[in-house]
C-alpha atoms as a PDB file:
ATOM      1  CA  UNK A   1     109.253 108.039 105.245  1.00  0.00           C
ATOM      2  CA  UNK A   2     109.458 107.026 108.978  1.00  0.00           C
ATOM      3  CA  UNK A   3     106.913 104.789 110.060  1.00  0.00           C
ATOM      4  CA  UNK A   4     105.586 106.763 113.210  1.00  0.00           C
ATOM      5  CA  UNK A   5     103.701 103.454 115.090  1.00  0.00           C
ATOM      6  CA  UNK A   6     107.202 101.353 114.528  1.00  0.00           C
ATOM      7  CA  UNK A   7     109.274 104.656 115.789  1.00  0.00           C
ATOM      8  CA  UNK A   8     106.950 104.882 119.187  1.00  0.00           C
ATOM      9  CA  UNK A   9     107.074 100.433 119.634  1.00  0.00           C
ATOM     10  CA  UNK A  10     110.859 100.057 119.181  1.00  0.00           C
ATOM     11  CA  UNK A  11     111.941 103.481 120.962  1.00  0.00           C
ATOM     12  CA  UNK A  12     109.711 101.910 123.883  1.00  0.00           C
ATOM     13  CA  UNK A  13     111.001  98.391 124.047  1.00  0.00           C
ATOM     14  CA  UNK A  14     114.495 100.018 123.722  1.00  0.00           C
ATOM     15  CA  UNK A  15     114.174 102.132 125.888  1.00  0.00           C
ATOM     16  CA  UNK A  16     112.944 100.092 128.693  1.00  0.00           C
ATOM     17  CA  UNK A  17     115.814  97.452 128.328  1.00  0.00           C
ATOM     18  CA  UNK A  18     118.139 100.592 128.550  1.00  0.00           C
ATOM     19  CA  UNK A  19     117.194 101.719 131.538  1.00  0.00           C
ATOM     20  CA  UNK A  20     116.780  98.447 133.105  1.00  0.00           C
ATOM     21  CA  UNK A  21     119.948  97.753 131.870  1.00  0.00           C
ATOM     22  CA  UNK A  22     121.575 101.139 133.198  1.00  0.00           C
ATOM     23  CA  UNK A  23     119.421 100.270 136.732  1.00  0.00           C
ATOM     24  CA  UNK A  24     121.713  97.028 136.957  1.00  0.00           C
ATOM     25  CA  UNK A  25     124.562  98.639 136.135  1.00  0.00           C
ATOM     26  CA  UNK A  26     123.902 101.399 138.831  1.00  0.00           C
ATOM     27  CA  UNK A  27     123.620  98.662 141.873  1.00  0.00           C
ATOM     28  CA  UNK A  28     126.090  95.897 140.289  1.00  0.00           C
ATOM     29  CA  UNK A  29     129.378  97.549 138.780  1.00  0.00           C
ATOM     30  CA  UNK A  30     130.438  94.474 136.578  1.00  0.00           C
ATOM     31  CA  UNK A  31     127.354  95.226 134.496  1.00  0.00           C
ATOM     32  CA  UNK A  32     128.523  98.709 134.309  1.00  0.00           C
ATOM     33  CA  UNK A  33     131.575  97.293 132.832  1.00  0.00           C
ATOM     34  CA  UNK A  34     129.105  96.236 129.966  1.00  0.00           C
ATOM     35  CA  UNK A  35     127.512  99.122 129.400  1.00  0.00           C
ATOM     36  CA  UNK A  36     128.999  99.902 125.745  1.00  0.00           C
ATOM     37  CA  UNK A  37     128.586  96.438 124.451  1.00  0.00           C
ATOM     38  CA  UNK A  38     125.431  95.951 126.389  1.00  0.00           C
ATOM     39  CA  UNK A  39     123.776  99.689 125.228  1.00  0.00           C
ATOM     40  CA  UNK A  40     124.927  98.990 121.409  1.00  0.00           C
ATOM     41  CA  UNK A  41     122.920  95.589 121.544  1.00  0.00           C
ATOM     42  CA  UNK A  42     120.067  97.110 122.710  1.00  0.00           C
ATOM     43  CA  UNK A  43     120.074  99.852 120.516  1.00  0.00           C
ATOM     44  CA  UNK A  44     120.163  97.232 117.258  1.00  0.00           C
ATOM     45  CA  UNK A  45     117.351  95.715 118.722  1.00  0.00           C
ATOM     46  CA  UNK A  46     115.760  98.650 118.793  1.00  0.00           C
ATOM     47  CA  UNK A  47     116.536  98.963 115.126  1.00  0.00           C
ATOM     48  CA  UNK A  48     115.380  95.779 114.148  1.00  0.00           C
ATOM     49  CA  UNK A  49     112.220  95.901 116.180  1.00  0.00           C
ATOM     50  CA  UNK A  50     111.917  99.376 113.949  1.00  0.00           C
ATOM     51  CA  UNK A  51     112.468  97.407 110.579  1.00  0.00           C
ATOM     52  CA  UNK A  52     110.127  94.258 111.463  1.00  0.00           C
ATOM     53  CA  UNK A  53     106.999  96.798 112.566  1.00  0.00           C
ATOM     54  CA  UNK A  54     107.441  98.856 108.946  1.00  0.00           C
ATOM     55  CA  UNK A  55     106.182  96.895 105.412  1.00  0.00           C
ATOM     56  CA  UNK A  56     107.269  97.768 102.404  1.00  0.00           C
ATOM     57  CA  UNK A  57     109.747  99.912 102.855  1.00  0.00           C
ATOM     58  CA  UNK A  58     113.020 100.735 101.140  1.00  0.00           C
ATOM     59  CA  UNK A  59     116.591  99.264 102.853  1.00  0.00           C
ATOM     60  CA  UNK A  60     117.414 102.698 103.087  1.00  0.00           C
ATOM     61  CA  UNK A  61     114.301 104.375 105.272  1.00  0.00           C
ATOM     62  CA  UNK A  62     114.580 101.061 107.285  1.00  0.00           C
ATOM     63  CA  UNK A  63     117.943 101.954 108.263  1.00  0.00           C
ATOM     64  CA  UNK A  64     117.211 105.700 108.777  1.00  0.00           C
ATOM     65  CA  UNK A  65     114.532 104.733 111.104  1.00  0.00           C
ATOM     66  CA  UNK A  66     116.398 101.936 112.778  1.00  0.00           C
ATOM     67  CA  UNK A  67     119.157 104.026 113.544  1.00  0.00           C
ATOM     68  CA  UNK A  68     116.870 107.004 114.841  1.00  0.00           C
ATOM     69  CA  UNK A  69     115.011 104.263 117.319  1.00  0.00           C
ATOM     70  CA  UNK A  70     118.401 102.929 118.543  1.00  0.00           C
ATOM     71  CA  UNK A  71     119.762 106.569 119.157  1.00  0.00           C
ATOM     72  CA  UNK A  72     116.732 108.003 120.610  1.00  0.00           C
ATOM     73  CA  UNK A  73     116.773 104.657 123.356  1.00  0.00           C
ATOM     74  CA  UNK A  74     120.500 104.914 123.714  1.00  0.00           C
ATOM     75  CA  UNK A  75     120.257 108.971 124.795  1.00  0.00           C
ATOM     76  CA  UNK A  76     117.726 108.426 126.995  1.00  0.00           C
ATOM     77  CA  UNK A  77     119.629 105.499 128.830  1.00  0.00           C
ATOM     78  CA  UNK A  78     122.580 107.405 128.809  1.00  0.00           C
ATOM     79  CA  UNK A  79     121.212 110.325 130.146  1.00  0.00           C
ATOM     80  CA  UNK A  80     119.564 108.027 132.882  1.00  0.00           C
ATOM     81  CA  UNK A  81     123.045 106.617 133.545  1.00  0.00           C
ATOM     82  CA  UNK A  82     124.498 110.174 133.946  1.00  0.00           C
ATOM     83  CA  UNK A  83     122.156 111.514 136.049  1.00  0.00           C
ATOM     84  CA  UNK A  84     122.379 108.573 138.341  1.00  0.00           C
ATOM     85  CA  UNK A  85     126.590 109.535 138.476  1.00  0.00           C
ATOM     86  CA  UNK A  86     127.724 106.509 136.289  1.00  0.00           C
ATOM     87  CA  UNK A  87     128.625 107.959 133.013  1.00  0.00           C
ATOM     88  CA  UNK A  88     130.255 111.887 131.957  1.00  0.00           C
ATOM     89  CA  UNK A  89     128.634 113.982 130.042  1.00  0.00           C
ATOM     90  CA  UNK A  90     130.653 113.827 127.367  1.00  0.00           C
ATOM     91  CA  UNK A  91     129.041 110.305 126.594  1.00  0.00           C
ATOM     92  CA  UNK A  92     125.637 111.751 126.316  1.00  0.00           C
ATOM     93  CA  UNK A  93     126.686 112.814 122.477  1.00  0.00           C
ATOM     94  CA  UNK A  94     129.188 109.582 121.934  1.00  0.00           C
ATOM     95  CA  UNK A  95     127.282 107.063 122.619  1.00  0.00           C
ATOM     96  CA  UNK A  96     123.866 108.091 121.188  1.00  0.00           C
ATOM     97  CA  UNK A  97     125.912 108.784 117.504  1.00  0.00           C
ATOM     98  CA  UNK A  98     127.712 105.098 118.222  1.00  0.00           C
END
């Protein structure tokens, strides 16, 4: 069972540190060089934020939803990044599984 208030706080805080993050990147190109790394980090803390808002749940629906708040903040980033010319397309699918 996903815990729908957790989902909306950690896909928000996620999601603003990935665009901020892909905002750098767009004006300062050695923070583009970061942008796997830096994305994947920010995704887990997504995750985490996802597993410290939800009680009582089992390891496994904490990971489900983890991993579905650190994808859904990674696509949107990416998409972000690729629609500002920094990224292909291709990565749109790639990084939001990774």
């Amino acid at each position: 069972m996903i815990n729908s208030r957790a989902m909306i706080i950690a896909g928000a805080v996620g999601t603003i540190l990935q665009v901020g993050m892909v905002v750098a990147g767009h004006t300062n190109k050695s923070v583009t060089a970061m942008f796997a790394v830096g994305g994947m980090g920010l995704s887990l803390l997504a995750g985490l934020i996802y597993a410290l808002n939800t009680r009582g749940s089992s390891v496994g629906s904490l990971a489900i939803g983890g991993a579905i708040a650190g994808g859904i903040c990674a696509l949107i980033g990416i998409l972000i990044s690729h629609l500002l010319g920094d990224v292909p397309a291709s990565l749109l699918l790639l990084g939001t599984v990774s």
